[in-house]
C-alpha atoms as a PDB file:
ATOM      1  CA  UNK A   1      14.936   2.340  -0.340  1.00  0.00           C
ATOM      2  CA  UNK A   2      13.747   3.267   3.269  1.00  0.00           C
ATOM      3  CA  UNK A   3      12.555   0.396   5.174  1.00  0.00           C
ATOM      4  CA  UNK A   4       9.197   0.480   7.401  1.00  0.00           C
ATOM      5  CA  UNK A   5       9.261  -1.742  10.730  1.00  0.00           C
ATOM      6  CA  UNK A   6       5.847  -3.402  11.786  1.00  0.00           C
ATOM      7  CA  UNK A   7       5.687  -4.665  15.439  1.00  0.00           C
ATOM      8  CA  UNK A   8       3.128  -7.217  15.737  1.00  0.00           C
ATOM      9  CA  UNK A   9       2.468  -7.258  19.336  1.00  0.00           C
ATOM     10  CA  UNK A  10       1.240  -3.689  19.225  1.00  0.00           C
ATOM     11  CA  UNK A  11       0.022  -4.776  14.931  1.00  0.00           C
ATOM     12  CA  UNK A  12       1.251  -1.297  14.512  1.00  0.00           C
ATOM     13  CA  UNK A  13       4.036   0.622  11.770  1.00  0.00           C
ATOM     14  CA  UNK A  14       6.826   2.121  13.943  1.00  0.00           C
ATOM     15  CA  UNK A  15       7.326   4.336  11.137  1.00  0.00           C
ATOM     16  CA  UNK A  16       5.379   6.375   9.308  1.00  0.00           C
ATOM     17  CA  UNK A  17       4.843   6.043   5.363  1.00  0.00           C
ATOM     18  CA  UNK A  18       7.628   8.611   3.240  1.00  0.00           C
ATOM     19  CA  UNK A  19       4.816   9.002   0.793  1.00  0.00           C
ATOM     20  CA  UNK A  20       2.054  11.390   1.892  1.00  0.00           C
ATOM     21  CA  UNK A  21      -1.566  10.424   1.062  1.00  0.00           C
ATOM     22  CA  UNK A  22      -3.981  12.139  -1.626  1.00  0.00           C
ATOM     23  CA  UNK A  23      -6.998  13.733  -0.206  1.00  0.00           C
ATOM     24  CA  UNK A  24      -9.236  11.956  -3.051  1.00  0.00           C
ATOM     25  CA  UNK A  25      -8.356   8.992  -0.945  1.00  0.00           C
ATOM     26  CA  UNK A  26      -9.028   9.512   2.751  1.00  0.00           C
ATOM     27  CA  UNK A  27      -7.434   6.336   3.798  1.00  0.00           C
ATOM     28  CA  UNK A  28      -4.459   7.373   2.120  1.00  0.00           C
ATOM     29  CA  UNK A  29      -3.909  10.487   4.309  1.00  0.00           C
ATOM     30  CA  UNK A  30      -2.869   7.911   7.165  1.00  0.00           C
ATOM     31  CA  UNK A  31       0.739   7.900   7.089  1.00  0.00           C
ATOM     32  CA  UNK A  32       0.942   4.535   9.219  1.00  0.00           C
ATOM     33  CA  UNK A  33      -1.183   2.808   6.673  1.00  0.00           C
ATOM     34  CA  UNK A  34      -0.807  -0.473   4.932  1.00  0.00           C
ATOM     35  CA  UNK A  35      -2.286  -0.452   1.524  1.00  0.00           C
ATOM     36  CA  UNK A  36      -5.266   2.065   2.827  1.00  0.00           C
ATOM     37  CA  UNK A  37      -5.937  -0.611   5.155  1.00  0.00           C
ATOM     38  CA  UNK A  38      -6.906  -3.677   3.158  1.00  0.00           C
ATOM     39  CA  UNK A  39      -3.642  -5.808   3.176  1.00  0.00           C
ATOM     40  CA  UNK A  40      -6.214  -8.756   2.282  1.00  0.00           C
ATOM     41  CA  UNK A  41      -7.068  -7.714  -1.078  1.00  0.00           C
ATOM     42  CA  UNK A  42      -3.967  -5.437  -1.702  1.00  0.00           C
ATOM     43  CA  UNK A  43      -0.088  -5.506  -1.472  1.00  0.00           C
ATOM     44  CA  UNK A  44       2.622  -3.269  -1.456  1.00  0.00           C
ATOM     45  CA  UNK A  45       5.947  -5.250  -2.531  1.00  0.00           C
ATOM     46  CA  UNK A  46       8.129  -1.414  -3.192  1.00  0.00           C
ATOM     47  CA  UNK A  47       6.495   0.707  -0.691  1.00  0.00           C
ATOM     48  CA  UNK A  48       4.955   3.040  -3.498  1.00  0.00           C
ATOM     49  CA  UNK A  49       1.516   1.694  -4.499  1.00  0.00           C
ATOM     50  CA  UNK A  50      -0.788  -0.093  -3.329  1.00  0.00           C
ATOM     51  CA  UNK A  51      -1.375  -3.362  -5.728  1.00  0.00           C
ATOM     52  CA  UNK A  52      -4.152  -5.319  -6.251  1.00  0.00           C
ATOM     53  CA  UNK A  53      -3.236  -9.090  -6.988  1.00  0.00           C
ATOM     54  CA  UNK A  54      -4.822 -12.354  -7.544  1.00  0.00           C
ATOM     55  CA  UNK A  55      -6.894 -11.956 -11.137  1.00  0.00           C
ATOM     56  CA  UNK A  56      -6.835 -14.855 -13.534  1.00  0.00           C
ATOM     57  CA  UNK A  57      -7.457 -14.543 -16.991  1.00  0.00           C
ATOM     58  CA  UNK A  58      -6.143 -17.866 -18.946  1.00  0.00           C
ATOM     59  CA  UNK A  59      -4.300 -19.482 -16.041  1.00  0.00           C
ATOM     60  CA  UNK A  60      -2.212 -15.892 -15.595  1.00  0.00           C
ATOM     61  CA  UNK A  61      -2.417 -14.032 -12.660  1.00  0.00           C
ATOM     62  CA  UNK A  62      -3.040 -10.630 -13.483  1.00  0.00           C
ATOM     63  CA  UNK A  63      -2.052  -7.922 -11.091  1.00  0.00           C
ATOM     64  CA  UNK A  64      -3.971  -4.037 -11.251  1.00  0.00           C
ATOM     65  CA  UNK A  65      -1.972  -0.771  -9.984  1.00  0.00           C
ATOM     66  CA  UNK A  66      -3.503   1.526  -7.499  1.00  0.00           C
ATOM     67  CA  UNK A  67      -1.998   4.963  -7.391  1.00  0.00           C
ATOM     68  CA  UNK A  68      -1.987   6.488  -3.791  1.00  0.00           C
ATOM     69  CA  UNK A  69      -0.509   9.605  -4.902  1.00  0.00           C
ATOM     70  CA  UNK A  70      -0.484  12.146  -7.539  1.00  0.00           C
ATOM     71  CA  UNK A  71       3.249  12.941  -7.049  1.00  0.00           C
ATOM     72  CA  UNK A  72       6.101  11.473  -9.415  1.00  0.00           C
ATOM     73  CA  UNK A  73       8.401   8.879  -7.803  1.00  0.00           C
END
């Protein structure tokens, strides 16, 4: 697994993303991207997909997968 480096006095990746966006999802296209830039409601734990956490449904947490690209990992 590659790592990607954030520097927060410049709140910036100083990588870019391996995974290369889908055009149905402009936000995606930005390779320097967290999580199409909403790291409040998403999270990315692998570095593949962007997931949205924090559903409860009987006192469990549900968690929903967003796919970012069409492309088999």
């Amino acid at each position: 697994m590659r790592a990607r480096y954030y520097n927060p006095d410049i709140k910036r990746f100083m990588n870019r993303d391996v995974l290369r966006g889908e055009v149905s999802l402009g936000l995606s296209m930005d390779r320097f991207a967290y999580v199409t830039g909403n790291p409040v409601t998403f999270v990315d734990p692998l570095g593949l997909d962007a997931i949205q956490a924090g559903k409860r449904k009987g006192g469990v947490i549900l968690i929903e997968k967003r796919h970012l690209t069409m492309r088999r990992i």
